[in-house]
C-alpha atoms as a PDB file:
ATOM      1  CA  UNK A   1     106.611 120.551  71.729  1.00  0.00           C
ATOM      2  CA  UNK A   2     104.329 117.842  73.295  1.00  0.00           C
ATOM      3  CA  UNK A   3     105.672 114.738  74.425  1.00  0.00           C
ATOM      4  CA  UNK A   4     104.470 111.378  75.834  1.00  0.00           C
ATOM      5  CA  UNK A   5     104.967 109.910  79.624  1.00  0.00           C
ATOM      6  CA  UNK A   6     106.170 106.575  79.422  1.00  0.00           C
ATOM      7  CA  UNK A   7     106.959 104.840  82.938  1.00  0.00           C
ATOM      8  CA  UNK A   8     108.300 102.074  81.420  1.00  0.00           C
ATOM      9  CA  UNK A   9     111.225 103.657  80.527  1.00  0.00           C
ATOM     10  CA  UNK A  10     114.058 102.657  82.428  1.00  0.00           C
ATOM     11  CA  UNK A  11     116.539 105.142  83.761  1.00  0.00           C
ATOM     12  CA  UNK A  12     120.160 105.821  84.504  1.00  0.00           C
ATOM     13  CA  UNK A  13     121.691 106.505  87.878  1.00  0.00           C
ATOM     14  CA  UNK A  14     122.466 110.137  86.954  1.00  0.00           C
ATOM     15  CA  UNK A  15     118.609 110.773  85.495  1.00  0.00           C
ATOM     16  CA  UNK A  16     116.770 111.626  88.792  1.00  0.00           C
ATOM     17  CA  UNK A  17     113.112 112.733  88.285  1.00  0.00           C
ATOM     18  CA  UNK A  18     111.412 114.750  91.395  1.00  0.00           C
ATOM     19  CA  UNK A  19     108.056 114.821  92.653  1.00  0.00           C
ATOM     20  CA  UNK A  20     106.375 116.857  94.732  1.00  0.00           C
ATOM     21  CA  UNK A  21     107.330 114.384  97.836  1.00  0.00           C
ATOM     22  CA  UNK A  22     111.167 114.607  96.968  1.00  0.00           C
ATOM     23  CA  UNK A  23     112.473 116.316  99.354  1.00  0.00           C
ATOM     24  CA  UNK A  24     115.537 118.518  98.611  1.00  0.00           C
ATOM     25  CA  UNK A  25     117.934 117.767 100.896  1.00  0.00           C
ATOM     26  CA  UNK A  26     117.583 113.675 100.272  1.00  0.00           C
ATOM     27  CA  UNK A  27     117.885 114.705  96.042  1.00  0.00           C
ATOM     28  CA  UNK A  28     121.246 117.315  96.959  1.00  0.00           C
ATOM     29  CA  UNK A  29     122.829 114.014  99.267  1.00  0.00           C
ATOM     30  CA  UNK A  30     122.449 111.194  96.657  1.00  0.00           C
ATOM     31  CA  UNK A  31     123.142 113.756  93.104  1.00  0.00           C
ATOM     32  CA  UNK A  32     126.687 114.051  95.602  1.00  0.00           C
ATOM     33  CA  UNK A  33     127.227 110.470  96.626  1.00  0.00           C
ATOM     34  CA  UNK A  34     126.780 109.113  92.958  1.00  0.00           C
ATOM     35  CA  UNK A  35     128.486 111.650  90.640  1.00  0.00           C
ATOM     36  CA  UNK A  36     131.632 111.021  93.706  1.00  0.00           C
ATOM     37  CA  UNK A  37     131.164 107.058  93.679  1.00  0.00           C
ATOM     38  CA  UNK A  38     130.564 106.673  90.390  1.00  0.00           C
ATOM     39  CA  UNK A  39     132.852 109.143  89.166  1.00  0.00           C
ATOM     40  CA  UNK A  40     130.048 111.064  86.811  1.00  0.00           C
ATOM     41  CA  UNK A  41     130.660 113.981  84.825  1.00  0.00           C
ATOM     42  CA  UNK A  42     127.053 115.216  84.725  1.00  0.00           C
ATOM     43  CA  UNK A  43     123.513 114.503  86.076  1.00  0.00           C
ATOM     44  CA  UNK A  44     120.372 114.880  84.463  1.00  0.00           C
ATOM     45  CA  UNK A  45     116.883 116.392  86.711  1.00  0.00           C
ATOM     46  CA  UNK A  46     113.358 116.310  85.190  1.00  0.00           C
ATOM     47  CA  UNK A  47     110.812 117.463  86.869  1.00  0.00           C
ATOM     48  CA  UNK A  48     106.762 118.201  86.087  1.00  0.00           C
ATOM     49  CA  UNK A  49     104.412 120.841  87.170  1.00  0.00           C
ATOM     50  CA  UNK A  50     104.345 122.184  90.758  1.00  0.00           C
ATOM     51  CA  UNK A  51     107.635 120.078  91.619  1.00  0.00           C
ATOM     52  CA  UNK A  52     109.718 122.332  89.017  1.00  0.00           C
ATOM     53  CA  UNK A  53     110.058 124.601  92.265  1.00  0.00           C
ATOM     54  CA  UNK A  54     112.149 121.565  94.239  1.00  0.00           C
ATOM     55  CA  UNK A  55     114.489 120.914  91.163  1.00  0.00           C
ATOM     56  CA  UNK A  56     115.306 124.460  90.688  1.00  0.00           C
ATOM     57  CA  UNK A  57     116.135 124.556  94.508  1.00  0.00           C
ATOM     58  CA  UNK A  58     117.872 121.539  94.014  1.00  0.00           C
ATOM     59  CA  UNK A  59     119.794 122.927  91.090  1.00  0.00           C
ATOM     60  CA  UNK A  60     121.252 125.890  92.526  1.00  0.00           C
ATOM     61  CA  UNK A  61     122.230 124.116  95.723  1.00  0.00           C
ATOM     62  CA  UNK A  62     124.135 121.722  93.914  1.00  0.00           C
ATOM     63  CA  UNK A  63     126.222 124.674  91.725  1.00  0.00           C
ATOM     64  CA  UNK A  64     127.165 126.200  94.807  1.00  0.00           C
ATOM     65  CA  UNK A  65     128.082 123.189  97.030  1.00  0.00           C
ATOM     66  CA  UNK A  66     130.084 121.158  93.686  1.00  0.00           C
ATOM     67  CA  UNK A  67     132.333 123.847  91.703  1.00  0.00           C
ATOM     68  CA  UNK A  68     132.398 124.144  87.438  1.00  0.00           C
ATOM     69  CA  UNK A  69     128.777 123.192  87.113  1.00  0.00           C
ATOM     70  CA  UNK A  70     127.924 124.172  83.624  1.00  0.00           C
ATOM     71  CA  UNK A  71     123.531 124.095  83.275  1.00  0.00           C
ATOM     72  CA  UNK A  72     121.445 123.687  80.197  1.00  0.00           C
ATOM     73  CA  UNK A  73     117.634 124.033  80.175  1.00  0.00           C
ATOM     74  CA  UNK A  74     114.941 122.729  78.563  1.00  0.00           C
ATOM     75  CA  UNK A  75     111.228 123.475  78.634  1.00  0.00           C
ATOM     76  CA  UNK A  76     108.416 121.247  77.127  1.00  0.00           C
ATOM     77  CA  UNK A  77     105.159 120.170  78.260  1.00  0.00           C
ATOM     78  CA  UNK A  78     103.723 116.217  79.016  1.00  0.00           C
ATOM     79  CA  UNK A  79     101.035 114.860  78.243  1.00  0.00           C
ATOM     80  CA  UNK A  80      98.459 112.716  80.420  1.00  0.00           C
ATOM     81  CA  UNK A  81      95.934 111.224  78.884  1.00  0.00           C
ATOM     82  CA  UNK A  82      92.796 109.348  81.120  1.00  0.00           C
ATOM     83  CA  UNK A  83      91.145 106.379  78.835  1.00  0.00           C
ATOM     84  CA  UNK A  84      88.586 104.118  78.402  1.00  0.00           C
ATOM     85  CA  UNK A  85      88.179 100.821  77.947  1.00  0.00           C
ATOM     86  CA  UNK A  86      88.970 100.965  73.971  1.00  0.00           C
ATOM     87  CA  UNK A  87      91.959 103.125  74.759  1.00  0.00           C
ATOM     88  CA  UNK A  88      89.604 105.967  73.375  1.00  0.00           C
ATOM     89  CA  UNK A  89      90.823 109.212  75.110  1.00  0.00           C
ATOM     90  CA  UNK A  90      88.516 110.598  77.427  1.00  0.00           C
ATOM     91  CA  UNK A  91      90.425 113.276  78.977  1.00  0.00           C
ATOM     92  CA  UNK A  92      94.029 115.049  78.646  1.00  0.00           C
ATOM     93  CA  UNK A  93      96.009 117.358  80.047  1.00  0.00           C
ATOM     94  CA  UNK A  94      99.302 119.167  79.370  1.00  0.00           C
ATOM     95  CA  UNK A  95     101.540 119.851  82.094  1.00  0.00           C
ATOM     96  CA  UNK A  96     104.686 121.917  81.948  1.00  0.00           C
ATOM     97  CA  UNK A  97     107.645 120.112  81.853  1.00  0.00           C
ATOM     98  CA  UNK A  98     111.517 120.980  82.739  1.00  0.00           C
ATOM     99  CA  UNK A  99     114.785 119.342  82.151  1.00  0.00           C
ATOM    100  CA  UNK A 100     118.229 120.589  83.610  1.00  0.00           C
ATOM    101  CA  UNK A 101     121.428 119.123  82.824  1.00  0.00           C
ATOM    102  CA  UNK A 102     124.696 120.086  84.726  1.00  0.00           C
ATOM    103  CA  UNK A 103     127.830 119.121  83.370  1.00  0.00           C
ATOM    104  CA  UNK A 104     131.540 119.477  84.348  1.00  0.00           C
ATOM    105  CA  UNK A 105     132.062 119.798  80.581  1.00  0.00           C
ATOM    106  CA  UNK A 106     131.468 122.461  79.079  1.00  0.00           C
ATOM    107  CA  UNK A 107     128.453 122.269  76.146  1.00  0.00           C
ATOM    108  CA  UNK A 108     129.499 122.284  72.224  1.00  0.00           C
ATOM    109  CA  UNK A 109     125.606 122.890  71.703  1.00  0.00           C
ATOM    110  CA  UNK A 110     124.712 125.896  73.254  1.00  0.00           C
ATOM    111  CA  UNK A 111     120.734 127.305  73.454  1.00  0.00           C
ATOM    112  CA  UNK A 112     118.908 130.118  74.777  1.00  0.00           C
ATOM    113  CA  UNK A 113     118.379 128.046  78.563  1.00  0.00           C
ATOM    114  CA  UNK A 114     122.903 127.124  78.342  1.00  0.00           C
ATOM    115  CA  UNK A 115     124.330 128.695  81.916  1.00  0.00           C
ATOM    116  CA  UNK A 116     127.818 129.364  82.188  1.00  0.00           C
ATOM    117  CA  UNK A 117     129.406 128.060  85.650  1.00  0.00           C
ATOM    118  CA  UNK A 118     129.505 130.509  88.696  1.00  0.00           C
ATOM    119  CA  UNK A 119     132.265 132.781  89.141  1.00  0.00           C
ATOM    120  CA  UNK A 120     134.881 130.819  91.783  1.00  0.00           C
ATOM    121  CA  UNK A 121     134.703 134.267  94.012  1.00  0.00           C
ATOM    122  CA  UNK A 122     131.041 134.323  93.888  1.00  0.00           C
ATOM    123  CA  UNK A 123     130.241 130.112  94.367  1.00  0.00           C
ATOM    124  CA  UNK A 124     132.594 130.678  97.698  1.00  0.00           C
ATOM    125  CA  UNK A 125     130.765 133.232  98.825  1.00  0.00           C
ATOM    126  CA  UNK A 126     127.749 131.927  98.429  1.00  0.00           C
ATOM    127  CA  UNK A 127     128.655 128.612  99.968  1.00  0.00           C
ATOM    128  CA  UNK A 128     130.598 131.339 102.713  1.00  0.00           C
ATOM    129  CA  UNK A 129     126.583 132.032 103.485  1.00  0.00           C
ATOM    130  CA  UNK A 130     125.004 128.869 103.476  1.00  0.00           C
ATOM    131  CA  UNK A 131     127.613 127.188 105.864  1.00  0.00           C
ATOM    132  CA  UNK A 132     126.708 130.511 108.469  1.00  0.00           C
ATOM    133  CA  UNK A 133     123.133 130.078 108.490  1.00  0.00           C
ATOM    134  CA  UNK A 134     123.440 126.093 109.134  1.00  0.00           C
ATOM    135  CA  UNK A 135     125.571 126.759 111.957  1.00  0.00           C
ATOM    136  CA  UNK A 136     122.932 129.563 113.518  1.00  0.00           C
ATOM    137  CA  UNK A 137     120.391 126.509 113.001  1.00  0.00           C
ATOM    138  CA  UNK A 138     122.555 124.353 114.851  1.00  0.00           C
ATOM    139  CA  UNK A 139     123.557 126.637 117.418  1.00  0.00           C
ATOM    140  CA  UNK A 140     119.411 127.222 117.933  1.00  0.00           C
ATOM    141  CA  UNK A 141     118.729 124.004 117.811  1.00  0.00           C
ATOM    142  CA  UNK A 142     121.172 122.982 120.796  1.00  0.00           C
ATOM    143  CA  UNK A 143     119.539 125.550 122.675  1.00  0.00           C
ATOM    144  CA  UNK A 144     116.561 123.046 123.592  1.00  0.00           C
ATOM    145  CA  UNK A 145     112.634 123.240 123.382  1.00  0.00           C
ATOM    146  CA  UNK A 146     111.196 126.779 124.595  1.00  0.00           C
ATOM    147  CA  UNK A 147     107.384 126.114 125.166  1.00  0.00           C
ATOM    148  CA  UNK A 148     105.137 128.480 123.184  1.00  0.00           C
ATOM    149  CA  UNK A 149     103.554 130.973 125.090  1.00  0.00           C
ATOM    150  CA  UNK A 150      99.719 131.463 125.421  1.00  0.00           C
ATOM    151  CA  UNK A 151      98.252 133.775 122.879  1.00  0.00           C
ATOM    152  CA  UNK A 152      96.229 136.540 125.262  1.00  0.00           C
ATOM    153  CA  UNK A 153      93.099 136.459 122.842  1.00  0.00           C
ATOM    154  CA  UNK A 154      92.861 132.469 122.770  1.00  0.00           C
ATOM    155  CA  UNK A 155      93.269 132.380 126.439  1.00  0.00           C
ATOM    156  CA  UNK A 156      90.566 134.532 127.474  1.00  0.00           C
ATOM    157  CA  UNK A 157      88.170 131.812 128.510  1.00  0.00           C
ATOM    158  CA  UNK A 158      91.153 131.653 131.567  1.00  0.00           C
ATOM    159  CA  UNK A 159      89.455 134.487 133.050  1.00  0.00           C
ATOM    160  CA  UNK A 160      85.421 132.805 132.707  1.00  0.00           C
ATOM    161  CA  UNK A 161      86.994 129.571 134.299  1.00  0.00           C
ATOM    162  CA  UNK A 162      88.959 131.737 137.606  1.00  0.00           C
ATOM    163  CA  UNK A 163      85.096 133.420 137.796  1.00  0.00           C
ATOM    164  CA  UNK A 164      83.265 130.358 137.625  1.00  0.00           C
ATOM    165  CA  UNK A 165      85.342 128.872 140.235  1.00  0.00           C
ATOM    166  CA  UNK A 166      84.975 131.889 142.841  1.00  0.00           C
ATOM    167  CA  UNK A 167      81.418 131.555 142.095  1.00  0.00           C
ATOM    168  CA  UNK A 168      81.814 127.941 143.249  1.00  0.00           C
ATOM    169  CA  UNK A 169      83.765 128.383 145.761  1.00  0.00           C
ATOM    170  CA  UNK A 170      80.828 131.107 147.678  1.00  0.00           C
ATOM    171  CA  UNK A 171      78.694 128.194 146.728  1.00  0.00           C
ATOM    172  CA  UNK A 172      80.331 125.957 148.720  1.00  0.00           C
ATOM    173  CA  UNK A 173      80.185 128.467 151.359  1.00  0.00           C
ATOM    174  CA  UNK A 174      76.063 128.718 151.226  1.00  0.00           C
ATOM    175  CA  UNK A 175      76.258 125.264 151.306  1.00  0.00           C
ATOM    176  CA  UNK A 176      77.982 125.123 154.787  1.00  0.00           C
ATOM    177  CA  UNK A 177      75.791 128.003 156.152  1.00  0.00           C
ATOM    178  CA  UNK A 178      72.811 125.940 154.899  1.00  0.00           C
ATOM    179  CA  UNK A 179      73.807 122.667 156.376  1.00  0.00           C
ATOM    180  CA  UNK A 180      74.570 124.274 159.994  1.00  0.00           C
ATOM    181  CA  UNK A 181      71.647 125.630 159.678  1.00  0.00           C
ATOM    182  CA  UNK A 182      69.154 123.040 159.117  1.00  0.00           C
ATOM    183  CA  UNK A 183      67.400 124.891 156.238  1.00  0.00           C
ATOM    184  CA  UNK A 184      67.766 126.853 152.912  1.00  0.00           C
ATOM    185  CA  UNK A 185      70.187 130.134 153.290  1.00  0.00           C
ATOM    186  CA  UNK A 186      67.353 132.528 152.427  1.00  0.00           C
ATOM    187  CA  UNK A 187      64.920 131.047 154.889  1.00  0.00           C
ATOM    188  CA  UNK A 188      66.946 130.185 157.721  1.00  0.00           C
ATOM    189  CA  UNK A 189      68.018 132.204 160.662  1.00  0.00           C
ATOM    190  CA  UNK A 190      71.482 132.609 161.167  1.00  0.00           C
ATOM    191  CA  UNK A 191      73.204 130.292 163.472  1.00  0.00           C
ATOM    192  CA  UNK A 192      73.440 133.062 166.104  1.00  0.00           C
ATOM    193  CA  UNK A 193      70.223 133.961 166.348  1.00  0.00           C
ATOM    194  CA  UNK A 194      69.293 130.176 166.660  1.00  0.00           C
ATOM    195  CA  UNK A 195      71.328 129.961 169.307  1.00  0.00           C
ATOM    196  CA  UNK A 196      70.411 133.010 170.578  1.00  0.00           C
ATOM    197  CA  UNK A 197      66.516 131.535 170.633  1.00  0.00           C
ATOM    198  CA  UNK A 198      67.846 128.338 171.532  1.00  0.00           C
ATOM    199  CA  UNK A 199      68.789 129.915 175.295  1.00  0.00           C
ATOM    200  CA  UNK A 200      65.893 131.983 175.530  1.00  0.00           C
ATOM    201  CA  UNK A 201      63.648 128.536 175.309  1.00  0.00           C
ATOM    202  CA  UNK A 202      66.407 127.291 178.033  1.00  0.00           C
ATOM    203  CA  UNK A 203      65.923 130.076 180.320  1.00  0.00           C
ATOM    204  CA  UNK A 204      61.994 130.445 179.733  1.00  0.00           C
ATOM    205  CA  UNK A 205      62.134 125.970 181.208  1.00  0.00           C
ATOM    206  CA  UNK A 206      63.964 126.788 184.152  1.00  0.00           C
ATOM    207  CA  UNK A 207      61.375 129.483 185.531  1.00  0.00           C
END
């Protein structure tokens, strides 16, 4: 079964559609808010392609966290269709398309994708689960920032950098013998035996 996009359609507060930028937790917070302000007894997701992965996420959030959620499923594909100026097709594509209803009644029309609520034992379990591992990512999260530590294979170039500054620091060393000595450090005496020289031209004046 193909069907037609048509984004003029206008929709109902229950009939969310999700993208891929929907994020889940935004899509579990308002499907909450307006089924409890609004007093709705079922909501209607869509979603196409690569975002079917969010509503199914969304979908079994939402059985656990609101009890007697009865699901139906439906599978098509949607067409989109690039045209020219004559509205003469030019390119089209069909992308999968899925629809889940959840009701707090139950369905009189029952198909092959109809879910039958969760088990009260097992949705408190379940929710039993969820509730522990948001507390552990509280309780981590009030633990504060821990800085990450240096990988030893990207920080190698630590070691080149401590040898290039030892090698500048014995330059700065040859620089200082160089400069007391009035010369290069290969060519020029050492300042003792300039001094040494130095008294032997004193002592060779006096006589």
């Amino acid at each position: 079964m193909t069907t037609k996009e048509d984004p003029k359609n206008t929709k109902a507060p229950n009939d969310i559609r999700i993208g891929m930028n929907s994020r889940v937790r935004n899509v579990i917070r308002y499907s909450q808010s307006i089924m409890k302000e609004k007093n709705l007894r079922e909501l209607k997701f869509s979603a196409v392609g690569g975002s079917i992965g969010r509503l199914l996420d969304t979908v079994e959030v939402l059985k656990v966290l609101i009890p007697n959620l009865y699901q139906q499923n439906k599978i098509t594909s949607v067409a989109y269709q690039t045209l020219d100026s004559n509205n003469t097709v030019l390119n089209q594509r069909l992308y999968p398309k899925m629809e889940v209803i959840l009701s707090l009644d139950e369905f009189q029309t029952k198909n092959e994708g109809t879910q039958d609520k969760l088990p009260e034992e097992q949705r408190k379990q379940i929710e039993k689960t969820m509730n522990e591992r948001r507390e552990q990512r509280e309780k981590d999260g009030r633990r504060g920032f821990r800085p990450r530590r240096f990988n030893r294979r990207g920080f190698r170039g630590r070691r080149g950098f401590r040898r290039g500054f030892r090698g500048f620091r014995g330059g700065n060393r040859n620089f200082r013998v160089a400069r007391n000595t009035g010369g290069n450090r290969r060519g020029a005496p050492r300042r003792g035996a300039q001094q040494r020289g130095m008294r032997g031209q004193r002592r060779g004046n006096n006589k």
